[in-house]
PDB file of N, CA and C in Angstrom:
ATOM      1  N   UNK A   1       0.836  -1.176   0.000  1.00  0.00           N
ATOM      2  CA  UNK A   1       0.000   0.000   0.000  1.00  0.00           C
ATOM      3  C   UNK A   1       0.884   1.244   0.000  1.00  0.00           C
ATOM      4  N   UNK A   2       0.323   2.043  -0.701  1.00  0.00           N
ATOM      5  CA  UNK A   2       1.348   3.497  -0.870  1.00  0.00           C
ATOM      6  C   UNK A   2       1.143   4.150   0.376  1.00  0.00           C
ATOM      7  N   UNK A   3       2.022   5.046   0.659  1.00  0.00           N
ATOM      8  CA  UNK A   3       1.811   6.144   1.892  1.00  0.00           C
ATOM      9  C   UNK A   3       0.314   7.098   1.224  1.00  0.00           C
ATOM     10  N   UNK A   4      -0.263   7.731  -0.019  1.00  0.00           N
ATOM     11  CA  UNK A   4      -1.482   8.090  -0.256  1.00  0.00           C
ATOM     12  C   UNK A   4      -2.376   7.481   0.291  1.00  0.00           C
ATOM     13  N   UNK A   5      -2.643   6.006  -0.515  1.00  0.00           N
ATOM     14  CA  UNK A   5      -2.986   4.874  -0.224  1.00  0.00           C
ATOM     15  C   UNK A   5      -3.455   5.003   1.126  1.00  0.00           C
ATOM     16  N   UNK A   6      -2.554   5.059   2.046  1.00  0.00           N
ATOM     17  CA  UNK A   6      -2.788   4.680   3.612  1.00  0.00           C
ATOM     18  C   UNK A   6      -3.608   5.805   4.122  1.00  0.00           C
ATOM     19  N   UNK A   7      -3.321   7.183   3.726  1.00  0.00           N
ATOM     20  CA  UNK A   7      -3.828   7.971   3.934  1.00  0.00           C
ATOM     21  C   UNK A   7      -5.297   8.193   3.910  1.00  0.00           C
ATOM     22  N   UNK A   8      -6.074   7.751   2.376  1.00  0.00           N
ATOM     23  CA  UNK A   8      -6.986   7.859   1.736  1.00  0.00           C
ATOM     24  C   UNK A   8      -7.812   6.913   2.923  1.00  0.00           C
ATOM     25  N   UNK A   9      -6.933   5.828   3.352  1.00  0.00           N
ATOM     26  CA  UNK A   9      -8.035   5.075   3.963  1.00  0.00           C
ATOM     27  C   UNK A   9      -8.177   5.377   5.388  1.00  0.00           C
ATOM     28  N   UNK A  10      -7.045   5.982   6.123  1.00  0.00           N
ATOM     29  CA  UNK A  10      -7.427   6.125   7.099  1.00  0.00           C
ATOM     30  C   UNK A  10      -8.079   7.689   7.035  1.00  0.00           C
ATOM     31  N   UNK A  11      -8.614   8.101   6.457  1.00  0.00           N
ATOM     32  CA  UNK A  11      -9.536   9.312   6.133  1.00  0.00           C
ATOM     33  C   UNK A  11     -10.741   9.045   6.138  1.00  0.00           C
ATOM     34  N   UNK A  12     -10.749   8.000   5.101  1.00  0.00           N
ATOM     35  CA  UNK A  12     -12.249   7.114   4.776  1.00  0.00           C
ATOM     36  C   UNK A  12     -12.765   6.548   6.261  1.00  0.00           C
ATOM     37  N   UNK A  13     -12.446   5.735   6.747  1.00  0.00           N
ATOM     38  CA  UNK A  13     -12.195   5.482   8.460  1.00  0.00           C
ATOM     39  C   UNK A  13     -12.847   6.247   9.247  1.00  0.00           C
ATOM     40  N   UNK A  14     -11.906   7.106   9.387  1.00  0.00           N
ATOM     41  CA  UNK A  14     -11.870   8.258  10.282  1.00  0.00           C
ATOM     42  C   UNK A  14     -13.835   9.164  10.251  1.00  0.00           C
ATOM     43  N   UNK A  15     -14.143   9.416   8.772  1.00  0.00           N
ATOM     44  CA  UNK A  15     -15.164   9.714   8.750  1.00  0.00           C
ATOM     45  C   UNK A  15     -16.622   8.845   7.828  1.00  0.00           C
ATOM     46  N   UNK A  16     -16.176   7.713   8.377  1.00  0.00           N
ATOM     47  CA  UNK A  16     -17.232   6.740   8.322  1.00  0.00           C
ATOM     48  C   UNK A  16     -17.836   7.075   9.361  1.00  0.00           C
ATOM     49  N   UNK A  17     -19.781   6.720   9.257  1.00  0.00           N
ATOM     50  CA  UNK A  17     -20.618   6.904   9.859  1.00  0.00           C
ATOM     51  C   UNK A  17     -21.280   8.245  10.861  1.00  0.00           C
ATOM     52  N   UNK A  18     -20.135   9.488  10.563  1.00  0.00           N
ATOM     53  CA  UNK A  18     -20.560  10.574  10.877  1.00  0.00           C
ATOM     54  C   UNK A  18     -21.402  11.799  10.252  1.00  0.00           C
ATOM     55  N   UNK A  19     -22.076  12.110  10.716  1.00  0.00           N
ATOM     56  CA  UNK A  19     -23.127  13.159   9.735  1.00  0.00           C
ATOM     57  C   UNK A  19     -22.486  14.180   9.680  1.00  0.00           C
ATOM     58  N   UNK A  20     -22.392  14.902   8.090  1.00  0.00           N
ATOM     59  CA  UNK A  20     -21.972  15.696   7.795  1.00  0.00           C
ATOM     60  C   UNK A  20     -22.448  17.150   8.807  1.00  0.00           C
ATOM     61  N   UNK A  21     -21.337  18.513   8.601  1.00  0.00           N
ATOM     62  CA  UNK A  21     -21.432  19.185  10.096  1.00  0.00           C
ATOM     63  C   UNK A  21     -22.632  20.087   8.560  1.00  0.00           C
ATOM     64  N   UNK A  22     -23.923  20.705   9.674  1.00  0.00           N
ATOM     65  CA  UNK A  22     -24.863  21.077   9.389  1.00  0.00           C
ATOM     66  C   UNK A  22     -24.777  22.665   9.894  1.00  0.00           C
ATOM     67  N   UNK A  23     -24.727  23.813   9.398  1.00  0.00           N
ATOM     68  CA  UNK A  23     -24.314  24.994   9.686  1.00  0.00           C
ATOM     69  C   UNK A  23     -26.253  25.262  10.254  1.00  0.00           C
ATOM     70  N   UNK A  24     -25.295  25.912  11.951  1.00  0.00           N
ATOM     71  CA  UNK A  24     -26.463  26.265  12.797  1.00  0.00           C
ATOM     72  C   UNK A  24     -27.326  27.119  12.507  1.00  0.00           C
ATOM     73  N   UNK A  25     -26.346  28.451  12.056  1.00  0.00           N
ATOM     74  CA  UNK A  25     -27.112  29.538  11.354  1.00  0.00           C
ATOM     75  C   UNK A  25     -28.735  29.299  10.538  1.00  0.00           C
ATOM     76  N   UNK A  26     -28.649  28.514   9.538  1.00  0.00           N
ATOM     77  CA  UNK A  26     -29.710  28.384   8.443  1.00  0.00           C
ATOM     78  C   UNK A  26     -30.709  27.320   9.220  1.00  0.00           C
ATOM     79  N   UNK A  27     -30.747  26.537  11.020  1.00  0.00           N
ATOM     80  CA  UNK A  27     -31.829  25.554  10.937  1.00  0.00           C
ATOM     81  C   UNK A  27     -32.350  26.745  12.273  1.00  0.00           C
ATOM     82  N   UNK A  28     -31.832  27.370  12.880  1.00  0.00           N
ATOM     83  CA  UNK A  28     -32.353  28.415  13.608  1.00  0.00           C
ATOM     84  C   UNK A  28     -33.163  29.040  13.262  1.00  0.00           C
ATOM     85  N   UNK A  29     -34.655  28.979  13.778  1.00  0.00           N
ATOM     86  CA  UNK A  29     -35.893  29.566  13.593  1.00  0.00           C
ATOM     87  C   UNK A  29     -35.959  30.951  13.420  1.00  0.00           C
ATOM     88  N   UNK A  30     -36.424  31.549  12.607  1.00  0.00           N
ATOM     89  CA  UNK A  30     -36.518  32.907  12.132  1.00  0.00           C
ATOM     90  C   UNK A  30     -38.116  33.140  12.156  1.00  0.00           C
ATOM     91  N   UNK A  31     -38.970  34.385  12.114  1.00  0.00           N
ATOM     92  CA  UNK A  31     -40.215  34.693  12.713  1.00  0.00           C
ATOM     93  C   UNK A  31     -40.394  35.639  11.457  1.00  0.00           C
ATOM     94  N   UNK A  32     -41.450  35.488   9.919  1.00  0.00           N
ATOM     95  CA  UNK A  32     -41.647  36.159   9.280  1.00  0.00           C
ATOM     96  C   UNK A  32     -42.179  37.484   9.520  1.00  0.00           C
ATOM     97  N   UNK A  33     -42.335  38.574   8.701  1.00  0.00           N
ATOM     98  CA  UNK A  33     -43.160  39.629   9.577  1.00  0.00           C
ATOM     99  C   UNK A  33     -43.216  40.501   8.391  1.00  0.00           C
ATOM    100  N   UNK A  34     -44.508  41.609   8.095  1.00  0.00           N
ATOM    101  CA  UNK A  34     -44.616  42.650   7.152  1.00  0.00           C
ATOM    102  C   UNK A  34     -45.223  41.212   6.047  1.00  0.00           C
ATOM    103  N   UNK A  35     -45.293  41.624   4.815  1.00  0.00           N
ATOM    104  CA  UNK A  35     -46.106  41.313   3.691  1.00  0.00           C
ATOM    105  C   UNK A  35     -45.683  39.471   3.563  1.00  0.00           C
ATOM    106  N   UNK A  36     -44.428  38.874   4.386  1.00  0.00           N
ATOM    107  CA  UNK A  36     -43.915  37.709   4.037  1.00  0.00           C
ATOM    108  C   UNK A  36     -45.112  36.436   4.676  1.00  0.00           C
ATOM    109  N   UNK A  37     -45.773  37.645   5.783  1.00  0.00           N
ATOM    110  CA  UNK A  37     -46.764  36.376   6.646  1.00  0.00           C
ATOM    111  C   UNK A  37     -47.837  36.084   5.753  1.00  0.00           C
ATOM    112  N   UNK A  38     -48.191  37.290   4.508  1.00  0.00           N
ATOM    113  CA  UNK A  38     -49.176  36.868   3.497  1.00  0.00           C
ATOM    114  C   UNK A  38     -49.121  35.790   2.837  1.00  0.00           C
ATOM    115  N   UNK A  39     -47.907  35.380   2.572  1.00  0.00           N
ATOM    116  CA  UNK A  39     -47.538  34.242   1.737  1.00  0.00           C
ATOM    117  C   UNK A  39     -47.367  32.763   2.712  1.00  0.00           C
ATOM    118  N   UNK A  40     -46.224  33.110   3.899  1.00  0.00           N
ATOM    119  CA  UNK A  40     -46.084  31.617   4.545  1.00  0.00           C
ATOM    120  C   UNK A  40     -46.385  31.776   6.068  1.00  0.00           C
ATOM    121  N   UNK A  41     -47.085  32.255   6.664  1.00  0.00           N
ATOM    122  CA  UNK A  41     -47.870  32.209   7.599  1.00  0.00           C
ATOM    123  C   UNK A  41     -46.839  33.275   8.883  1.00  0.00           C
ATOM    124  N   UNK A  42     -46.608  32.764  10.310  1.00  0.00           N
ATOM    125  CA  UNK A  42     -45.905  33.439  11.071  1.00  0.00           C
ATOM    126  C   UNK A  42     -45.143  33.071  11.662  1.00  0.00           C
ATOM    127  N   UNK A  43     -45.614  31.409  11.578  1.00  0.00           N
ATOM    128  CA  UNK A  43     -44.813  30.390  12.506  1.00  0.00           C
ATOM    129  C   UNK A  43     -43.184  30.714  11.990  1.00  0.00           C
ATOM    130  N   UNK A  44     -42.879  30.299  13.290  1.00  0.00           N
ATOM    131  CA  UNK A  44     -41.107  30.640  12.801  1.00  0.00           C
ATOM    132  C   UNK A  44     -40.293  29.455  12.331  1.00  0.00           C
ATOM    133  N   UNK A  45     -39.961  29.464  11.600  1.00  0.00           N
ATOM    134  CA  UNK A  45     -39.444  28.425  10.573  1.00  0.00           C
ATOM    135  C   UNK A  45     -37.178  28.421  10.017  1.00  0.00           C
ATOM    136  N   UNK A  46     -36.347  27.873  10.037  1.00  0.00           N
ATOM    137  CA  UNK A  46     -35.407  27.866   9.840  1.00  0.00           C
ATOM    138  C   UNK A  46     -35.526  28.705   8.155  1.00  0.00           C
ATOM    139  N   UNK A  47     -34.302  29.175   7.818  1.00  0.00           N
ATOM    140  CA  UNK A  47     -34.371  30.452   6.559  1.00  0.00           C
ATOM    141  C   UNK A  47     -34.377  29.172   5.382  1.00  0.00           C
ATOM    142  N   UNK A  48     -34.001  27.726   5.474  1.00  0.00           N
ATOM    143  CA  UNK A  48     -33.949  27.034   4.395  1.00  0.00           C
ATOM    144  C   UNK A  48     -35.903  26.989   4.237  1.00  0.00           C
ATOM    145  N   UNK A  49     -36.229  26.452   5.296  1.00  0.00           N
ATOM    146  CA  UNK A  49     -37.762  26.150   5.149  1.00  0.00           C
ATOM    147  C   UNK A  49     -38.444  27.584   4.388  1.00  0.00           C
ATOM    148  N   UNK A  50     -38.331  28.651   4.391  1.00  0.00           N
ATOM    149  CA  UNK A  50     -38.697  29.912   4.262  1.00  0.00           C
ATOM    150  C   UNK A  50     -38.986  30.340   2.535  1.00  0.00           C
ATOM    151  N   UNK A  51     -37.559  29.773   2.309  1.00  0.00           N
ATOM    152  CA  UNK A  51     -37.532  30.018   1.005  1.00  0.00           C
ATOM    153  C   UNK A  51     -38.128  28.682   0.122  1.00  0.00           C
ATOM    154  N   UNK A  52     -38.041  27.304   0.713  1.00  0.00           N
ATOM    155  CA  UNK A  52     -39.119  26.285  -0.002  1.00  0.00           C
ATOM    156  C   UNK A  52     -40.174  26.992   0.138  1.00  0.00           C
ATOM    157  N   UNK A  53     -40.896  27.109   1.171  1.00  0.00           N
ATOM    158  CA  UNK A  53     -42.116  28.004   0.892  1.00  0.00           C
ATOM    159  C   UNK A  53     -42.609  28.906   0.080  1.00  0.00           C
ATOM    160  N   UNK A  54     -41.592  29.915   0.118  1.00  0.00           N
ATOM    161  CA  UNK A  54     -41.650  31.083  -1.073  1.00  0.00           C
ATOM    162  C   UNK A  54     -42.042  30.424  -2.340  1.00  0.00           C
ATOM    163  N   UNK A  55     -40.452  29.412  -2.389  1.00  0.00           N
ATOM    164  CA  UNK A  55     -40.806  28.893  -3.893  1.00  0.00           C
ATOM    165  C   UNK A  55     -42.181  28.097  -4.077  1.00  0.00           C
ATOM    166  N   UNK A  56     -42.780  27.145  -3.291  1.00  0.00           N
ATOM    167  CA  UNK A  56     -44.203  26.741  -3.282  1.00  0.00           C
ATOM    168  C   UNK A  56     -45.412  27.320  -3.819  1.00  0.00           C
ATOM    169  N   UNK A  57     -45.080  28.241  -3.403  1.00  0.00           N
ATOM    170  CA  UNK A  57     -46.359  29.630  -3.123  1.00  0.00           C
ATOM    171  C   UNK A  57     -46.103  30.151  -4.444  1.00  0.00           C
ATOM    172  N   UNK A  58     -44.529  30.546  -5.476  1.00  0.00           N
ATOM    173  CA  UNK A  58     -44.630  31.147  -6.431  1.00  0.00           C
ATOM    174  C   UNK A  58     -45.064  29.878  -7.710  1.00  0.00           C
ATOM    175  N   UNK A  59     -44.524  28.693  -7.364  1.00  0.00           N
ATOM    176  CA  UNK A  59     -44.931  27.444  -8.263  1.00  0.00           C
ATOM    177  C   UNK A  59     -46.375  27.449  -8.148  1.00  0.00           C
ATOM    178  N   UNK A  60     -47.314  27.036  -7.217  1.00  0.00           N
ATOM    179  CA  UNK A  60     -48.341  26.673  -7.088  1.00  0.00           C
ATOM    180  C   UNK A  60     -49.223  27.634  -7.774  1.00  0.00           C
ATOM    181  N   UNK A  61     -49.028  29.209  -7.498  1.00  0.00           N
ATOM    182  CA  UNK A  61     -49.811  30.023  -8.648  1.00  0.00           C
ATOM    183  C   UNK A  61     -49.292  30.744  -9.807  1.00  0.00           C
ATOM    184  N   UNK A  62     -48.285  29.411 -10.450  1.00  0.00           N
ATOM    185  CA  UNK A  62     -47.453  29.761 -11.333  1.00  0.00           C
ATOM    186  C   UNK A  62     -47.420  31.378 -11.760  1.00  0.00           C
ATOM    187  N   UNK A  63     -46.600  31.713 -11.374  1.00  0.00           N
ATOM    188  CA  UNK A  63     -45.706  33.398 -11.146  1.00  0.00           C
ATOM    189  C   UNK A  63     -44.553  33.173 -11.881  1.00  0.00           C
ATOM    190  N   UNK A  64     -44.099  32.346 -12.578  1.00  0.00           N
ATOM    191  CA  UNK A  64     -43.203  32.007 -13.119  1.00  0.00           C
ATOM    192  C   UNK A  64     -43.076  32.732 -14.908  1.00  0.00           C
ATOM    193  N   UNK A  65     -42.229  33.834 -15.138  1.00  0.00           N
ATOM    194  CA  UNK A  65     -42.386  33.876 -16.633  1.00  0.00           C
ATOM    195  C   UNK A  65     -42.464  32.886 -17.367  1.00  0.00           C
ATOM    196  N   UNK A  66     -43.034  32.230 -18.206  1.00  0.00           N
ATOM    197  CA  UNK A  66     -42.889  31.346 -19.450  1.00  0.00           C
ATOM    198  C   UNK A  66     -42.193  31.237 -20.589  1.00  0.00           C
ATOM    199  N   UNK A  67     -41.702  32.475 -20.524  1.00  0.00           N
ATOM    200  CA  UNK A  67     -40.833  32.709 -21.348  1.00  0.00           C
ATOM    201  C   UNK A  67     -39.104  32.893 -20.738  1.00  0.00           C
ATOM    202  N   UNK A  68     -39.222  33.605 -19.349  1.00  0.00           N
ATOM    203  CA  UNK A  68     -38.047  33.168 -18.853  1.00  0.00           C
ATOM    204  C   UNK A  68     -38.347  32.546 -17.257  1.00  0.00           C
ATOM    205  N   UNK A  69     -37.998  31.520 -16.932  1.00  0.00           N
ATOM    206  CA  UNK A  69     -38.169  31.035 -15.947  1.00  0.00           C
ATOM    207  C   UNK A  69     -37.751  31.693 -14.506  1.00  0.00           C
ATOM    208  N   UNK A  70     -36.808  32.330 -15.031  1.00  0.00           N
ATOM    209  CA  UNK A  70     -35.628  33.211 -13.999  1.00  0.00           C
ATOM    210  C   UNK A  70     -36.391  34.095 -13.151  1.00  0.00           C
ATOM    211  N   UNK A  71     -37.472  34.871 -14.054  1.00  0.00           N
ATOM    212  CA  UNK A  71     -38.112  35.878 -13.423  1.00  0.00           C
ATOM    213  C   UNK A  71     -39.619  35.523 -12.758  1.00  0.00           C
ATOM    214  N   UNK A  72     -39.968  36.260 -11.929  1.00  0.00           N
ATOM    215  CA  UNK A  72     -41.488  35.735 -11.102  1.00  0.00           C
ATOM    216  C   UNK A  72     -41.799  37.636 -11.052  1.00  0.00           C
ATOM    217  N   UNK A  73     -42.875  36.948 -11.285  1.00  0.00           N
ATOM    218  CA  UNK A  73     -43.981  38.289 -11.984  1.00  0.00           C
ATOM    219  C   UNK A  73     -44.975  38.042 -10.355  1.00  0.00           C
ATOM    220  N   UNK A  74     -44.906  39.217  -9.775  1.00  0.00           N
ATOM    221  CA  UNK A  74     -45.596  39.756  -8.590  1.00  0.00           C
ATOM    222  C   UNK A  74     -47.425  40.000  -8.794  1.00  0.00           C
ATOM    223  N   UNK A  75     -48.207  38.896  -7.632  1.00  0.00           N
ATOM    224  CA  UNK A  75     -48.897  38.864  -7.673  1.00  0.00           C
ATOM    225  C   UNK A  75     -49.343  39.775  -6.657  1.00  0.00           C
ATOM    226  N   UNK A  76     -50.633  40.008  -5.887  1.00  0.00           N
ATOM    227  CA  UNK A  76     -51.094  41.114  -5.557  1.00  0.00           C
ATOM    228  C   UNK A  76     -50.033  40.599  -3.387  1.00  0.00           C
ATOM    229  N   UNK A  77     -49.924  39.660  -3.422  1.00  0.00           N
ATOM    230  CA  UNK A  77     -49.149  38.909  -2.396  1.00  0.00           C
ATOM    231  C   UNK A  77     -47.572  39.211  -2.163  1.00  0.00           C
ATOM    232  N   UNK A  78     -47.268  38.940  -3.602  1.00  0.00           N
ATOM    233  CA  UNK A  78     -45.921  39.401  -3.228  1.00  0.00           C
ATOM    234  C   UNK A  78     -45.328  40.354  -4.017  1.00  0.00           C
ATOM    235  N   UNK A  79     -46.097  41.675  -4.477  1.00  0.00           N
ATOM    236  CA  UNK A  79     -46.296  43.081  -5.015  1.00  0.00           C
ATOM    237  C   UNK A  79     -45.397  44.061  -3.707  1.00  0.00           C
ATOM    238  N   UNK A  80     -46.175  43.430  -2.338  1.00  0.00           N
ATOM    239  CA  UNK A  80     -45.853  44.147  -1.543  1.00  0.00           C
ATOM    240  C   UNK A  80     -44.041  44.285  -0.813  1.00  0.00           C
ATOM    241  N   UNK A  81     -43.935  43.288  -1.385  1.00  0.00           N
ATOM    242  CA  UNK A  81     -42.570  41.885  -0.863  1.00  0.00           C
ATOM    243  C   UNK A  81     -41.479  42.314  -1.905  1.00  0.00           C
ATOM    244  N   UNK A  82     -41.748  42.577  -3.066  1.00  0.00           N
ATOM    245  CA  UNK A  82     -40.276  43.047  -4.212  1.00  0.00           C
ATOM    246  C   UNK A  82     -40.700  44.117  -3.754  1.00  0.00           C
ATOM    247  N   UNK A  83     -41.811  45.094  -3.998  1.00  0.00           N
ATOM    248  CA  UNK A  83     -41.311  46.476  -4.200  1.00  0.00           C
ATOM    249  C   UNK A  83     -42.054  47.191  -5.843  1.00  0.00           C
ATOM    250  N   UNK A  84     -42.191  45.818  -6.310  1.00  0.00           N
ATOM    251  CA  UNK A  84     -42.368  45.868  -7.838  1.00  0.00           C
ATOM    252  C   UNK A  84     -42.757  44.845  -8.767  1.00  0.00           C
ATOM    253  N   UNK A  85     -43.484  44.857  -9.753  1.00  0.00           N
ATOM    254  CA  UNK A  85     -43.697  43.866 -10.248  1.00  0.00           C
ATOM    255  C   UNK A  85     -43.488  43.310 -10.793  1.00  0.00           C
ATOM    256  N   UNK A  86     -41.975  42.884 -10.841  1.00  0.00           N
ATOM    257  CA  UNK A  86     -41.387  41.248 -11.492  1.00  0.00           C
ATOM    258  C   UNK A  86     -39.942  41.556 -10.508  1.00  0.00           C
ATOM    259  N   UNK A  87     -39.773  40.578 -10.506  1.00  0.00           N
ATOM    260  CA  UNK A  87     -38.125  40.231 -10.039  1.00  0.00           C
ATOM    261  C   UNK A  87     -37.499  38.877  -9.919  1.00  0.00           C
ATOM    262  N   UNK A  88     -36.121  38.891 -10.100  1.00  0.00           N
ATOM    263  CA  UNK A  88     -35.128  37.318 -10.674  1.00  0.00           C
ATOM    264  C   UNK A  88     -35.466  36.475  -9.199  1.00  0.00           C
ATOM    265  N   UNK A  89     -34.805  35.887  -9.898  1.00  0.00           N
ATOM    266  CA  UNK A  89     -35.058  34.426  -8.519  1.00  0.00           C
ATOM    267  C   UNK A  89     -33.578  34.895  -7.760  1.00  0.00           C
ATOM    268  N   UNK A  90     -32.682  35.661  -8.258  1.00  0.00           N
ATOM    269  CA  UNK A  90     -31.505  35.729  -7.681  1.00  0.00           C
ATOM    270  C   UNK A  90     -32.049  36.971  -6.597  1.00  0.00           C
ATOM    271  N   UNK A  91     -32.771  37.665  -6.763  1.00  0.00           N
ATOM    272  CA  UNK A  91     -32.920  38.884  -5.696  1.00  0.00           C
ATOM    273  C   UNK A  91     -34.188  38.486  -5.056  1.00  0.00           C
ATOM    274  N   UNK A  92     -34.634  37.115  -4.868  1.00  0.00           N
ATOM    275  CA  UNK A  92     -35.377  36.611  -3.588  1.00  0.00           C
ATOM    276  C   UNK A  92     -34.983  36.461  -2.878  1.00  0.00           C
ATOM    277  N   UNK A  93     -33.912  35.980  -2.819  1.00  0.00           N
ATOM    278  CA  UNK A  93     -33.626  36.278  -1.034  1.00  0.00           C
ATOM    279  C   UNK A  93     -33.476  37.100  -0.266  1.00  0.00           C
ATOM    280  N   UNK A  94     -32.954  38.131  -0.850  1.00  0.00           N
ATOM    281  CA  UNK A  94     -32.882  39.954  -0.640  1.00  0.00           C
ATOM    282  C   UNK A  94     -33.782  40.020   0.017  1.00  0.00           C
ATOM    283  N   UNK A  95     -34.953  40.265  -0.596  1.00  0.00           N
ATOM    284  CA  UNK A  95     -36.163  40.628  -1.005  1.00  0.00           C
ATOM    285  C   UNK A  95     -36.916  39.879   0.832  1.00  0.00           C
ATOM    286  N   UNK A  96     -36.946  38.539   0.691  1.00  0.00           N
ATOM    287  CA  UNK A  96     -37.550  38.003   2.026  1.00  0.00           C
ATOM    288  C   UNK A  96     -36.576  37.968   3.046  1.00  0.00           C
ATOM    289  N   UNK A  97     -35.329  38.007   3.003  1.00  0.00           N
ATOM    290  CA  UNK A  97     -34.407  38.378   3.996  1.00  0.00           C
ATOM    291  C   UNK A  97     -34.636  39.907   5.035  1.00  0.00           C
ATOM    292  N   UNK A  98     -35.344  40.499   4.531  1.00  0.00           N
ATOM    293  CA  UNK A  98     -35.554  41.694   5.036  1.00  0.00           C
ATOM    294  C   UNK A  98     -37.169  41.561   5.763  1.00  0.00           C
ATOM    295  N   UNK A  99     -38.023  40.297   5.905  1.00  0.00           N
ATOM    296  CA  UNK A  99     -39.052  40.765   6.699  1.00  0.00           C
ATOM    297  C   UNK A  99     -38.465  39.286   7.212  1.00  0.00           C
ATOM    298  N   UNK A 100     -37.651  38.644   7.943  1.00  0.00           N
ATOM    299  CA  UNK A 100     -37.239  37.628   8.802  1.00  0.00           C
ATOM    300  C   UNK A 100     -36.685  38.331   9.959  1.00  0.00           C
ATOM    301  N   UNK A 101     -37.290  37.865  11.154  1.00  0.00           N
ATOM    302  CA  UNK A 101     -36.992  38.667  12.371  1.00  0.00           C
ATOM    303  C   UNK A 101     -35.609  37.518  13.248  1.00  0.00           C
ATOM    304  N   UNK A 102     -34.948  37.706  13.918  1.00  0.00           N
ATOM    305  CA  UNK A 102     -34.215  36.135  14.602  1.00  0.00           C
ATOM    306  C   UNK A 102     -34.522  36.352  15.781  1.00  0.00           C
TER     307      UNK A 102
END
């Protein structure tokens, strides 16, 4: 066995059967507030759960351009939430990051 070799396995070893480390920040409950409770209620929810939701809520009453997927066209719900009526999927988080209380 090579000295790599030995390495590789006692690595493999070493992190057999441990769960990968899960960053605390994002499962820590956050408390929506302002136009975001229109969409996913108030209960306080970790920021990953927040944004499945978002996306739920924009799938389910397809808000989705058809022509470009990228963009979500503001319904009378989340009009209040961009600011405006359309915006990228890249400036959602912006966008609901700002009515999450910790």
């Amino acid at each position: 066995m090579t000295t790599s070799t030995k390495s590789a396995a006692k690595t493999t070893k070493a992190t057999e059967g441990k769960k990968p480390a899960v960053n605390s920040a994002f499962m820590k409950p956050v408390t929506p507030t302002g136009p975001l409770v229109a969409i996913i209620g108030a209960t306080p929810m970790p920021r990953t759960e927040v944004t499945k939701k978002v996306w739920e809520y924009i799938k389910s009453n397809n808000l989705q351009n058809p022509q470009n997927k990228r963009m979500i066209v503001a319904d009378a719900k989340l009009q209040p939430l961009f600011g405006k009526p359309e915006a990228t999927m890249f400036e959602l988080t912006k966008f609901v990051s700002q009515y999450l209380k910790a």
